[in-house]
Protein backbone atom coordinates (compact mmCIF):
# COMPACT_ATOMS: atom_id res chain seq x y z
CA UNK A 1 207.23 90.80 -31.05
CA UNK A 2 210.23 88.73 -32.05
CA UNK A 3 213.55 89.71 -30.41
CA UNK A 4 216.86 89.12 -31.49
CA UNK A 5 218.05 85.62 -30.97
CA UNK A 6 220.47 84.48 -27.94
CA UNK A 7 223.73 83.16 -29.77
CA UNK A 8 224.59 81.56 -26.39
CA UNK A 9 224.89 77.89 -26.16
CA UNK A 10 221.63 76.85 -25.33
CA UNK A 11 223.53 74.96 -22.20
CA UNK A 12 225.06 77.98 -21.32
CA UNK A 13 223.90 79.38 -17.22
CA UNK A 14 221.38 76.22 -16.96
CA UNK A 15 221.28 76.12 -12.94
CA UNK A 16 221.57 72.90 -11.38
CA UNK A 17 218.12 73.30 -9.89
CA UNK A 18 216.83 73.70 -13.56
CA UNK A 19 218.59 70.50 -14.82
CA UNK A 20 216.98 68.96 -11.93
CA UNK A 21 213.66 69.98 -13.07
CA UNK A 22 214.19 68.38 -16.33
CA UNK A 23 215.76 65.14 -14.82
CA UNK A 24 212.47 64.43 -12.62
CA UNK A 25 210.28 65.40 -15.39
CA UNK A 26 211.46 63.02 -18.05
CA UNK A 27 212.26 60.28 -15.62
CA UNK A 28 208.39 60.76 -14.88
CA UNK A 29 207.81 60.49 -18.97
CA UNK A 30 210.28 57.39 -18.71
CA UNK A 31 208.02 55.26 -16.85
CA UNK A 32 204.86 56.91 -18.41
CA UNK A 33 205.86 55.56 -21.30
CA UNK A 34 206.99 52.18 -20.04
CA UNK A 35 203.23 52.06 -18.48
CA UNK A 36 202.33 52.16 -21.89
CA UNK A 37 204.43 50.48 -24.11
CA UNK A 38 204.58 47.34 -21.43
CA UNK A 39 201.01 46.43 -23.71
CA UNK A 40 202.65 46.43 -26.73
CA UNK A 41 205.56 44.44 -25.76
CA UNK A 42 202.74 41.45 -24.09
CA UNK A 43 199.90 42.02 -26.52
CA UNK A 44 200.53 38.32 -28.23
CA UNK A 45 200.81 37.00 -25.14
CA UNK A 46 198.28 38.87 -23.02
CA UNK A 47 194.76 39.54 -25.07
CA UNK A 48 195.06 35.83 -26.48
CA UNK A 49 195.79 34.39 -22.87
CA UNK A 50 192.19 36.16 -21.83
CA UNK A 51 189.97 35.04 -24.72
CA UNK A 52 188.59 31.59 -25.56
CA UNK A 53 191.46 29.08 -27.50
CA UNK A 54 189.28 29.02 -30.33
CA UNK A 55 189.20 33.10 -30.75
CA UNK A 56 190.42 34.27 -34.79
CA UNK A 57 193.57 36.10 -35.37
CA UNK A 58 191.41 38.76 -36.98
CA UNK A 59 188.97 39.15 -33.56
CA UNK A 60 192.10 39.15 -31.47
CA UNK A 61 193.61 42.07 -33.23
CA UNK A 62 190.44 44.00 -33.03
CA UNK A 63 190.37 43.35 -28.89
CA UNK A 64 194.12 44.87 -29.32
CA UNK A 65 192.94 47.43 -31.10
CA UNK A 66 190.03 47.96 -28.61
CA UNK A 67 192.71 48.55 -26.19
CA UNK A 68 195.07 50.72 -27.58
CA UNK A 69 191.70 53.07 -28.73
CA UNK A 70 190.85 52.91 -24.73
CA UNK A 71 194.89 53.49 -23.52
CA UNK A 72 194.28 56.90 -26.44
CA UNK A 73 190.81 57.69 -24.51
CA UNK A 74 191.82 57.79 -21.38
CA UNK A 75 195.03 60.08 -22.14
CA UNK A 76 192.38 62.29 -23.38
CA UNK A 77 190.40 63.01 -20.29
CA UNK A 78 193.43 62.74 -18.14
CA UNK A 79 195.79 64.88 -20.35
CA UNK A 80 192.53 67.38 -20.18
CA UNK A 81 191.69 67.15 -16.46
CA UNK A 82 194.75 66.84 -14.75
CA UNK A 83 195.75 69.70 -17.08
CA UNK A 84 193.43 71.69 -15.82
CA UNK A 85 193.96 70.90 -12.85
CA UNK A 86 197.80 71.51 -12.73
CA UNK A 87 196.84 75.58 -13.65
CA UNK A 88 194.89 75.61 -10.58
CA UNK A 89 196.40 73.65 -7.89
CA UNK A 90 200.03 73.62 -9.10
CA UNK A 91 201.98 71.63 -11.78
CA UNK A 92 203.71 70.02 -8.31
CA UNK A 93 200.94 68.41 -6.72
CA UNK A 94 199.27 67.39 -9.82
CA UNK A 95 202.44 65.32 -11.19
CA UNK A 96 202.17 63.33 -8.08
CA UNK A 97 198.75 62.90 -8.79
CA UNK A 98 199.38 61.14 -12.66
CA UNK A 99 202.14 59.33 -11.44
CA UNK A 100 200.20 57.38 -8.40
CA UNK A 101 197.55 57.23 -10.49
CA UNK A 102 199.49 55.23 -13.85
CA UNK A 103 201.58 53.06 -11.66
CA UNK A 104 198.48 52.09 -9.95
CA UNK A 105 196.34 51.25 -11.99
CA UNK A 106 198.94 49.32 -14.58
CA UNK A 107 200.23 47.67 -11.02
CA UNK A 108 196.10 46.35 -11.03
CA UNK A 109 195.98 45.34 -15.09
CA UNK A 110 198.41 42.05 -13.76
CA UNK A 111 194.88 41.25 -12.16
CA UNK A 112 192.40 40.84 -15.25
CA UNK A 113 190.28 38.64 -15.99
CA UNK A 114 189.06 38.78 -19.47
CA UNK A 115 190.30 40.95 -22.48
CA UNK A 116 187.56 43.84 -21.60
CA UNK A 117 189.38 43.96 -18.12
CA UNK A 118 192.93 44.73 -19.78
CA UNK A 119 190.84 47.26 -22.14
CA UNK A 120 189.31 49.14 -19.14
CA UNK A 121 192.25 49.31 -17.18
CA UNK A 122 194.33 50.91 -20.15
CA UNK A 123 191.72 53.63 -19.79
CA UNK A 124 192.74 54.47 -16.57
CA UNK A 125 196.44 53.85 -16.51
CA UNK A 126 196.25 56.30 -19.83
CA UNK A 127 194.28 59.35 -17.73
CA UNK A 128 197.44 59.08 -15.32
CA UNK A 129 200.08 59.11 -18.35
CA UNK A 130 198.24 62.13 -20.44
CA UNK A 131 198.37 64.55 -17.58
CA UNK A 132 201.93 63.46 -16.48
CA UNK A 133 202.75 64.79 -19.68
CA UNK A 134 200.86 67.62 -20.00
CA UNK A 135 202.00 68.89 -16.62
CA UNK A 136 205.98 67.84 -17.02
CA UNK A 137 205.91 69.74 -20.66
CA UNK A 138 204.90 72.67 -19.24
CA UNK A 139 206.51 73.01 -16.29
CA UNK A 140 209.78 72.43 -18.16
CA UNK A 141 209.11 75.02 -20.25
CA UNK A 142 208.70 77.25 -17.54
CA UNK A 143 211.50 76.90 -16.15
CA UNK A 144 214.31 77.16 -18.76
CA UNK A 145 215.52 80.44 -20.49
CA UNK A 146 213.82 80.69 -24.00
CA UNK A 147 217.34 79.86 -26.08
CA UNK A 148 217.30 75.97 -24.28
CA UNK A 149 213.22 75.49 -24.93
CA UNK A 150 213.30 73.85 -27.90
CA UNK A 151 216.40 71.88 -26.54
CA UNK A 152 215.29 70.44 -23.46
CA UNK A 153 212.00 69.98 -25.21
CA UNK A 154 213.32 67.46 -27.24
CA UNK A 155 215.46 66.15 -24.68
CA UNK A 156 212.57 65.29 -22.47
CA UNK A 157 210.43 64.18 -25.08
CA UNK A 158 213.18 61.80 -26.01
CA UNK A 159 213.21 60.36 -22.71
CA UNK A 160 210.74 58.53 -23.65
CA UNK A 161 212.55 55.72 -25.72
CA UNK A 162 214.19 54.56 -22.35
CA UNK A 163 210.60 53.59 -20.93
CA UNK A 164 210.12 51.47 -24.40
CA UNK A 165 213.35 49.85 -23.51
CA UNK A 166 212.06 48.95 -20.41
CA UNK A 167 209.10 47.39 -21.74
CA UNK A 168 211.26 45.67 -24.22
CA UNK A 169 213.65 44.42 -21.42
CA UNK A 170 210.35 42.95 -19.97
CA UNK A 171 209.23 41.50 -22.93
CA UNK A 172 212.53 39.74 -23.59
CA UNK A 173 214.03 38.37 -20.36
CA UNK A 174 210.33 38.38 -18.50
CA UNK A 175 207.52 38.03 -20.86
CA UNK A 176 209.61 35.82 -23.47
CA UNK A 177 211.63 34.18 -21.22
CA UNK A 178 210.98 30.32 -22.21
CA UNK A 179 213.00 29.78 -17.98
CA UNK A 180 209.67 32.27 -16.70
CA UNK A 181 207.38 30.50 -18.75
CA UNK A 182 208.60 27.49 -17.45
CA UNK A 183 208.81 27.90 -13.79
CA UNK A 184 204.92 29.90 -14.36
CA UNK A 185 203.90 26.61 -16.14
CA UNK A 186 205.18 23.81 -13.39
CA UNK A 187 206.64 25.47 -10.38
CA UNK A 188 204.32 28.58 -9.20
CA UNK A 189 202.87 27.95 -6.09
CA UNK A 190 199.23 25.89 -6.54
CA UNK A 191 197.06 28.42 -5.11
CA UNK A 192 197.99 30.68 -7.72
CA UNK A 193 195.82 28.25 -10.78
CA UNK A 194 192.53 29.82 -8.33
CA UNK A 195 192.70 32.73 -9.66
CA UNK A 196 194.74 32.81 -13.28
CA UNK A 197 195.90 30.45 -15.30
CA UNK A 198 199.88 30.12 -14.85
CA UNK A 199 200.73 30.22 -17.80
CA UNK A 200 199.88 33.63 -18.21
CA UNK A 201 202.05 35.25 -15.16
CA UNK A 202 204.80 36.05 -17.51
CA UNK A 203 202.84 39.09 -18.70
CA UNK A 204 201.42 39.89 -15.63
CA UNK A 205 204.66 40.49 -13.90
CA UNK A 206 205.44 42.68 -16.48
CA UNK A 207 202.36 44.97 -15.41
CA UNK A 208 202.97 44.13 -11.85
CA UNK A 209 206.03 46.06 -11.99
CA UNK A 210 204.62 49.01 -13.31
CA UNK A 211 203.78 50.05 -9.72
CA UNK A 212 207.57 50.71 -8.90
CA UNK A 213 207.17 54.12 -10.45
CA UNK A 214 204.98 55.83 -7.36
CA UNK A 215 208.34 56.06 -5.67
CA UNK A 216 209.68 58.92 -7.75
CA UNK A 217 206.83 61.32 -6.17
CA UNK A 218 208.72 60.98 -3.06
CA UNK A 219 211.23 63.15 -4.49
CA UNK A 220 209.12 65.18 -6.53
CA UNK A 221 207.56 66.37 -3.14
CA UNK A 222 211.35 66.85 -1.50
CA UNK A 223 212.69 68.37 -4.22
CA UNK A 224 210.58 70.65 -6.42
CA UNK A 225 208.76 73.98 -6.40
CA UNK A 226 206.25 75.68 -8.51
CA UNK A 227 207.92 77.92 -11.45
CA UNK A 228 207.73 81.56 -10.63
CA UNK A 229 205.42 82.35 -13.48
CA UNK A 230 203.31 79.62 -12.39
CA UNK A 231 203.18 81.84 -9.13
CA UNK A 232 203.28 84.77 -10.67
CA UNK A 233 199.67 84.00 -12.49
CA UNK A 234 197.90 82.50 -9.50
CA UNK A 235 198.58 85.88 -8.09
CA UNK A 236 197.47 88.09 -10.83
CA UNK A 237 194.07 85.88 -11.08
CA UNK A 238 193.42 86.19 -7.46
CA UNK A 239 193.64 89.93 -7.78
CA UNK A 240 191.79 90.22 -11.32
CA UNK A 241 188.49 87.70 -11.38
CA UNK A 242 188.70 87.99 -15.30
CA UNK A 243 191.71 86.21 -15.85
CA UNK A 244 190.59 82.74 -14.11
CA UNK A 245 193.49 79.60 -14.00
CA UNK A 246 192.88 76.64 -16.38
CA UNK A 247 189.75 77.89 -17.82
CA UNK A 248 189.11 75.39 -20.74
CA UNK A 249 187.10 77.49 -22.67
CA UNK A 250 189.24 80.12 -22.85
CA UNK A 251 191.10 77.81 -25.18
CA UNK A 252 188.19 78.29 -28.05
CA UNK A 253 188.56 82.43 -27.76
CA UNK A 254 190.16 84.82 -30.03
CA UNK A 255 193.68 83.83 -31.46
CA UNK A 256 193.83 80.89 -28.90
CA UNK A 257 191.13 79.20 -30.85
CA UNK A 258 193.59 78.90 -33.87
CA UNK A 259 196.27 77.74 -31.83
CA UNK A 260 194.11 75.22 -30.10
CA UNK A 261 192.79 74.19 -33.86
CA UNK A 262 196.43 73.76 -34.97
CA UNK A 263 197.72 71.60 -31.61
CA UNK A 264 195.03 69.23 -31.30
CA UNK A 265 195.06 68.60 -35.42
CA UNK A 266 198.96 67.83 -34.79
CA UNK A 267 198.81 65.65 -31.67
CA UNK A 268 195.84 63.41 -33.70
CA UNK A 269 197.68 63.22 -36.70
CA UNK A 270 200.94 62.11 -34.06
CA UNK A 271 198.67 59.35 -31.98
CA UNK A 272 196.94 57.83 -34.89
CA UNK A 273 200.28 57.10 -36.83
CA UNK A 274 201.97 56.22 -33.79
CA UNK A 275 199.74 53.68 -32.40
CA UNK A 276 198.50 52.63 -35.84
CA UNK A 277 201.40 52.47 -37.52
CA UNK A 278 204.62 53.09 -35.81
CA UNK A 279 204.21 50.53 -33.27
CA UNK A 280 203.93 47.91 -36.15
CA UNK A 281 207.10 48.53 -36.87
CA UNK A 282 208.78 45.24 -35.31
CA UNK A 283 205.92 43.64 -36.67
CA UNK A 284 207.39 43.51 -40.35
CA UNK A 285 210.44 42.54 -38.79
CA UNK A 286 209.00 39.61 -36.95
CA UNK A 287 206.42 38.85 -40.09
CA UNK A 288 210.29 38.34 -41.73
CA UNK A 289 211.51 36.15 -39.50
CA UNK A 290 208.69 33.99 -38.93
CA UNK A 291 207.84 33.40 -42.67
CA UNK A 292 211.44 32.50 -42.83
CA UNK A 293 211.31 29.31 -40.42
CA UNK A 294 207.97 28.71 -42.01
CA UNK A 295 209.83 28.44 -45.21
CA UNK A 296 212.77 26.37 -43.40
CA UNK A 297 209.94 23.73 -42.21
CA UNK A 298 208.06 23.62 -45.97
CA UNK A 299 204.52 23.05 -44.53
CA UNK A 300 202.34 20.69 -46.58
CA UNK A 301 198.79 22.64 -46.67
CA UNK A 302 199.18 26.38 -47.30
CA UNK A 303 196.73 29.31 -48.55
CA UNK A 304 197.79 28.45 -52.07
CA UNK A 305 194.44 26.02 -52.50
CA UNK A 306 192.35 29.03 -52.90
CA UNK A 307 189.48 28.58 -55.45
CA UNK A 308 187.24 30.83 -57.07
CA UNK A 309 184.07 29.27 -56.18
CA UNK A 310 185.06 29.67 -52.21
CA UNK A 311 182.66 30.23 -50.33
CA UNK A 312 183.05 32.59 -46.84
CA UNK A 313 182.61 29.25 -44.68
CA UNK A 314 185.32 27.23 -46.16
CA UNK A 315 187.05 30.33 -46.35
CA UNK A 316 186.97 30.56 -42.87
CA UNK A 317 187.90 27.20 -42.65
CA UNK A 318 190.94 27.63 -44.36
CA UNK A 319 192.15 30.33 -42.73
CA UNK A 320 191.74 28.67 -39.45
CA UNK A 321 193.20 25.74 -40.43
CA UNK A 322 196.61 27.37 -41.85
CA UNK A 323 195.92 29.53 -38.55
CA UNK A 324 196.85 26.29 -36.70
CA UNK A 325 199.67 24.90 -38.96
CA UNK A 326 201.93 28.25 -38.68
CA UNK A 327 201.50 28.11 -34.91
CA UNK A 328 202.21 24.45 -34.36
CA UNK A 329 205.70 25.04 -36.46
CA UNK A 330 206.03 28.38 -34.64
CA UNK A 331 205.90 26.58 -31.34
CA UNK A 332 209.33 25.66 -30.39
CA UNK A 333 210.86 28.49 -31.87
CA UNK A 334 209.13 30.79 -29.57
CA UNK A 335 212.06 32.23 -27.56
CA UNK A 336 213.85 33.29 -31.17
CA UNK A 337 210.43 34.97 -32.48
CA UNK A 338 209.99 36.83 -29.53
CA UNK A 339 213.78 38.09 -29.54
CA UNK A 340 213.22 38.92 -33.01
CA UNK A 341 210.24 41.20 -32.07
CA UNK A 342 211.89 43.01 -29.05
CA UNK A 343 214.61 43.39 -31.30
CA UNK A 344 212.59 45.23 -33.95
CA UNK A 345 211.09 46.99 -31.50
CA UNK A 346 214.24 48.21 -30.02
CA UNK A 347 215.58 49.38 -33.11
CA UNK A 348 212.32 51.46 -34.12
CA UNK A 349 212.34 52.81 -30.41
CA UNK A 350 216.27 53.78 -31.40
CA UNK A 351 215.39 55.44 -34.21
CA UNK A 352 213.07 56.87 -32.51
CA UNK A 353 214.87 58.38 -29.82
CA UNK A 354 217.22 60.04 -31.84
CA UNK A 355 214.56 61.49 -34.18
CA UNK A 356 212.70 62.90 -30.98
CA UNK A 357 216.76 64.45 -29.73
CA UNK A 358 217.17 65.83 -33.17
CA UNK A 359 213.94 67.47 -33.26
CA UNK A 360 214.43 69.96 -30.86
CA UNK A 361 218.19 71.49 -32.67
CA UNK A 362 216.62 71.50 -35.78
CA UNK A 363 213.49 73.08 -35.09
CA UNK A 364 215.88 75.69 -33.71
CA UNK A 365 217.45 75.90 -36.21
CA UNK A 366 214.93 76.63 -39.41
CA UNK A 367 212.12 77.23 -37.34
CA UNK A 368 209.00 75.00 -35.75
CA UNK A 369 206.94 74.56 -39.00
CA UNK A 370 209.47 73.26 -41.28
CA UNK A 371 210.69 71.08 -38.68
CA UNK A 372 207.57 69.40 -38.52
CA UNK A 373 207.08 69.48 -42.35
CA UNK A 374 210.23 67.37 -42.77
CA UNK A 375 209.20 64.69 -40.50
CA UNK A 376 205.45 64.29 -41.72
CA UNK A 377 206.68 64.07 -45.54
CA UNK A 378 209.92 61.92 -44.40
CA UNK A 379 207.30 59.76 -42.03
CA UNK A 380 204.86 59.12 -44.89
CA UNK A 381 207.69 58.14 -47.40
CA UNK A 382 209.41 55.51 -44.92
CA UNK A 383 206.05 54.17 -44.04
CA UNK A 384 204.78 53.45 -47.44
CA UNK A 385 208.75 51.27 -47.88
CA UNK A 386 208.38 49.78 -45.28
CA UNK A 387 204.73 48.54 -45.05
CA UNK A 388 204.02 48.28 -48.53
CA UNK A 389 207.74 47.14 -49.99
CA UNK A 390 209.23 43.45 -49.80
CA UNK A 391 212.57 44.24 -47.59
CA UNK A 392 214.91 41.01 -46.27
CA UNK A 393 214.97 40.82 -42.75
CA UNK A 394 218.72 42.09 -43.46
CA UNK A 395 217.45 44.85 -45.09
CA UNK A 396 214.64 45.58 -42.10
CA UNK A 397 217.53 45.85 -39.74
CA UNK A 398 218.69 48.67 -41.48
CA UNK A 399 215.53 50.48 -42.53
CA UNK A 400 213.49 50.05 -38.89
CA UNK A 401 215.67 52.99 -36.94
CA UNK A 402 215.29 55.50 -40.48
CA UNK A 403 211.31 54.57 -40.15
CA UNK A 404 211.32 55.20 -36.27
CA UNK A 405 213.10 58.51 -36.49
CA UNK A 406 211.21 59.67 -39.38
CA UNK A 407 207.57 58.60 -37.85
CA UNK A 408 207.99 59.44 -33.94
CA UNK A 409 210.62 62.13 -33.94
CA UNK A 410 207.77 64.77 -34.00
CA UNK A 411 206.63 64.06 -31.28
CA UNK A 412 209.32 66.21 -29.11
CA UNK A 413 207.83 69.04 -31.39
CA UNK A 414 204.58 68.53 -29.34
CA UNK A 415 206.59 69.51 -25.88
CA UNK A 416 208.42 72.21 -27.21
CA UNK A 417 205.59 73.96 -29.38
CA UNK A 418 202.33 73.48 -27.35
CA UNK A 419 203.76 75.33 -24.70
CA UNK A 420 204.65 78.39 -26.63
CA UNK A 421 200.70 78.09 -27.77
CA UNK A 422 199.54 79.44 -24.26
CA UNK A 423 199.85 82.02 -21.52
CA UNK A 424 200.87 80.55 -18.15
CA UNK A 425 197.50 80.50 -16.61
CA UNK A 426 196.46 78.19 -19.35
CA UNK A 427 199.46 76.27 -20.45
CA UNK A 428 198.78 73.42 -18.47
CA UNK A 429 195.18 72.81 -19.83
CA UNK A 430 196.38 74.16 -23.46
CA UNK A 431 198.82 71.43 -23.62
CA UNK A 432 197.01 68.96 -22.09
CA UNK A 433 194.04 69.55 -24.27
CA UNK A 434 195.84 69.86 -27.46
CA UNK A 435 198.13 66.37 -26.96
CA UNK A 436 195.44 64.46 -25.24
CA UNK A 437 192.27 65.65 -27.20
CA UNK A 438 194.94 64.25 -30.22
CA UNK A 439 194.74 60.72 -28.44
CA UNK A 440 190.52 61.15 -28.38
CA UNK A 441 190.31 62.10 -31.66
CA UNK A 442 192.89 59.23 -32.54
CA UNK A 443 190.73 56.44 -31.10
CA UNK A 444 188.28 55.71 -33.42
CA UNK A 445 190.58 55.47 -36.08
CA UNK A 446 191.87 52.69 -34.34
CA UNK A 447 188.64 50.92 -33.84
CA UNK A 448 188.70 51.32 -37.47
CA UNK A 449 191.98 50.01 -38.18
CA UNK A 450 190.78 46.92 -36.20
CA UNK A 451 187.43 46.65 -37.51
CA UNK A 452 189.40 46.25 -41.07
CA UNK A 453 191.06 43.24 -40.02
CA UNK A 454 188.60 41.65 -38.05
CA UNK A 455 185.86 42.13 -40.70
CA UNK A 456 186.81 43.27 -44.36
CA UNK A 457 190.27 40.95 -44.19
CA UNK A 458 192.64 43.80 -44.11
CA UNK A 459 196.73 42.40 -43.77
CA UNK A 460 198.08 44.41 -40.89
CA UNK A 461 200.50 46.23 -43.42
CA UNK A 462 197.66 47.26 -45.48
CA UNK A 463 195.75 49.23 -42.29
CA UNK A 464 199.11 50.26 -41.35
CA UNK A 465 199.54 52.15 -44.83
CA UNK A 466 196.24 53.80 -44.77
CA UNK A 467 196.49 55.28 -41.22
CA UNK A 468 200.14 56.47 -43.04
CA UNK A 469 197.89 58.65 -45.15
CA UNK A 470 197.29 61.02 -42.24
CA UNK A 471 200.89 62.46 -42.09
CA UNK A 472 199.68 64.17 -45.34
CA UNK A 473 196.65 65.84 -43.58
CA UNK A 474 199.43 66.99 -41.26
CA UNK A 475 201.16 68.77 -44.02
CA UNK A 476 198.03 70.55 -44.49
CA UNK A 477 197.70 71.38 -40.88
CA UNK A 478 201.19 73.39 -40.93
CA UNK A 479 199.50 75.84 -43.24
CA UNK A 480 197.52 77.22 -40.54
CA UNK A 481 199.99 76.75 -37.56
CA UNK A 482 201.58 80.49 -36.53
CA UNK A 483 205.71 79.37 -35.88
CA UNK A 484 206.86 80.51 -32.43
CA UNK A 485 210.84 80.30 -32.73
CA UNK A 486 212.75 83.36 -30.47
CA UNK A 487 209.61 84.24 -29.10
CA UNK A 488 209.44 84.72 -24.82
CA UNK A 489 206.39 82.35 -23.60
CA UNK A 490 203.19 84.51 -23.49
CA UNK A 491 202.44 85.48 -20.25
């Protein structure tokens, strides 16, 4: 039943043990998100640095894409498992878990070898990152009064936009740094050419660091408790067998089934656009900027002797060939083109953010559904600009934040509405399924955003715009999804 709504600031009696709660929790979702993002801030540096010199543009973006379907695979078990796992053993000991396990294994990624190594790891730094979320979500949830949920929802979900300004702190004054590249190049010690070549430390530093966050689980074990319901429902299914913690299939019973329907339809509309379109963001902007020196230098032999009677060889010649021209006069202005990407990527992450902070208000405001509705029509719109519409790199400045807020900011929706799907025996694993089974689902539309590229030709814009498509099938989802604002969690 739906009571009467608290006209209280949402702020208002927030303990300082709650605000604590929600201060370890999203500084966990910081660096979970730095874990990931740290790829997408190296991936021109770090895939091509593993593969032969001779490797195509197009089979190099399909390896990235490999990756990012593998990072979107792994959140899936782990979101799942760990989820699970938090209903059962605590949402406590389980956050400790995800965090040793992402720092860990992103900490081991500075050690690959070859492309598939990268690829693997991503898998297994991305099981750590889905259940940190899962489990921080829900245990935030739990512990703030109904009126702040969709609040501190957002708030924590916007967190996240300070771990992709770590990653693009790393990519600009560590992974772009022409000094680091330098001093990799001709002064790291000899022994270190055994193993990798030194050219490519730059990037793995970046990963390398990626271990610092295992410290914050010294505090999480110092300073936090389980939530009372969390306690309260461990007790109840000790003393009634038929009302088991984390039972996954519970999820596909009765009413839940719908709920779990609706979630997971969300979260894979969510991963797909984000990693298959969202993150491409600073791509247009560096596409800009490059094209723009490449006009500056007027390069002799360009695409423009296509013929019709080309056949796929010399095609392939040609492309290789111009392949080779753009990077030799993109050479020495490396330093400004990667600037120029952290820079779009930083203003797409902005945008971002305060799409993710705004969510949670609104949403409040006129309700969960047509909170969501607004972003997946506004997403779609701003996508199809900027992927599909010639903008100045003046005019990219301008337009990046509007196309980050419109295409991530419902995200936060995810931690604020999953939550209310479940009772407290199975919000862990509810959540956890419905975001992370997103990210499986998600995957192979990835692989086929890559395979586009690599084999049919596809421009990067042009897979970018039909993965933009899906924000429409999200529309459709909201038809079916039952709105939870002023209602108590279920218990």
């Amino acid at each position: 039943m739906i009571e009467k709504l608290d006209n209280r600031p949402w702020y208002s009696g927030i303990t300082r043990y709650q605000w604590l709660v929600l201060l370890i929790a999203s500084l966990g979702w910081v660096f979970d998100v730095f874990e990931g993002q740290i790829f997408v801030a190296s991936m021109k540096e770090a895939i091509p640095s593993l593969v032969d010199k001779g490797t195509s543009v197009g089979r190099i973006s399909l390896y990235n894409n490999i990756a990012f379907a593998s990072f979107l695979m792994g959140g899936a078990l782990g979101g799942i498992v760990f989820g699970a796992i938090s209903d059962r053993i605590g949402r406590k000991k389980t956050m400790s878990l995800t965090i040793l396990f992402y720092s860990l294994f992103t900490c081991v990624s500075a050690f690959s070898q070859e492309w598939w190594h990268l690829a693997g790891l991503r898998f297994l730094v991305a099981m750590g990152v889905g259940g940190e979320w899962a489990i921080a979500s829900s245990m935030v949830a739990e512990v703030f009064p109904k009126r702040a949920r969709a609040h501190v929802g957002g708030i924590f979900h916007a967190s996240s936009v300070f771990g992709t300004y770590l990653a693009v702190a790393a990519g600009t004054f560590l992974i772009g740094n022409s000094a680091v590249s330098a001093w990799a190049t001709n002064s790291s010690p000899d022994w270190i050419a055994n193993f990798v070549d030194p050219a490519s430390l730059p990037w793995r530093l970046g990963f390398a660091i990626g271990v610092l966050p295992a410290l914050l689980i010294i505090w999480i074990r110092v300073s936090l408790k389980e939530p009372e319901s969390w306690q309260l429902a461990q007790k109840l299914s000790k003393e009634k067998p038929g009302l088991p913690m984390g039972n996954l299939v519970e999820l596909f019973r009765g009413e839940l089934l719908r709920h779990t329907l609706v979630g997971v339809s969300l979260a894979a509309v969510g991963m797909a656009t984000f990693w298959g379109a969202h993150i491409y963001g600073k791509n247009i902007l560096l596409a800009s900027v490059e094209n723009s020196i490449l006009s500056d230098a007027n390069p002799v032999n360009t695409p423009r002797d296509v013929t019709l009677t080309e056949t796929p060889e010399m095609e392939k010649s040609r492309k290789d060939r111009v392949a080779k021209e753009r990077a030799t006069i993109l050479a020495p202005h490396k330093d400004k083109v990667k600037k120029w990407e952290m820079r779009g990527m930083f203003l797409t992450t902005t945008g971002g953010g305060l799409g993710l902070v705004l969510f949670g208000p609104l949403c409040q405001w006129i309700g969960r559904r047509p909170a969501f509705l607004l972003y997946h029509l506004g997403g779609f719109g701003c996508a199809l600009i900027i992927f599909q519409v010639p903008l100045t790199t003046q005019q990219l400045l301008y337009a990046l934040p509007i196309f980050g807020f419109l295409t991530l900011g419902m995200h936060a929706g995810y931690a604020v509405y999953f939550p209310e799907l479940y009772p407290t025996r199975l919000r862990g694993t509810g959540t956890g399924f419905c975001f992370n089974a997103g990210r499986m689902i998600a995957a192979p539309i990835l692989f086929a955003a890559g395979w586009m590229q690599s084999e049919y030709g596809f421009t990067l814009p042009n897979a970018a715009t039909v993965l933009c498509f899906l924000f429409l099938l999200g529309v459709i989802v909201l038809a079916f999804a039952p709105e939870t604002r002023g209602r108590e969690l279920p218990e």
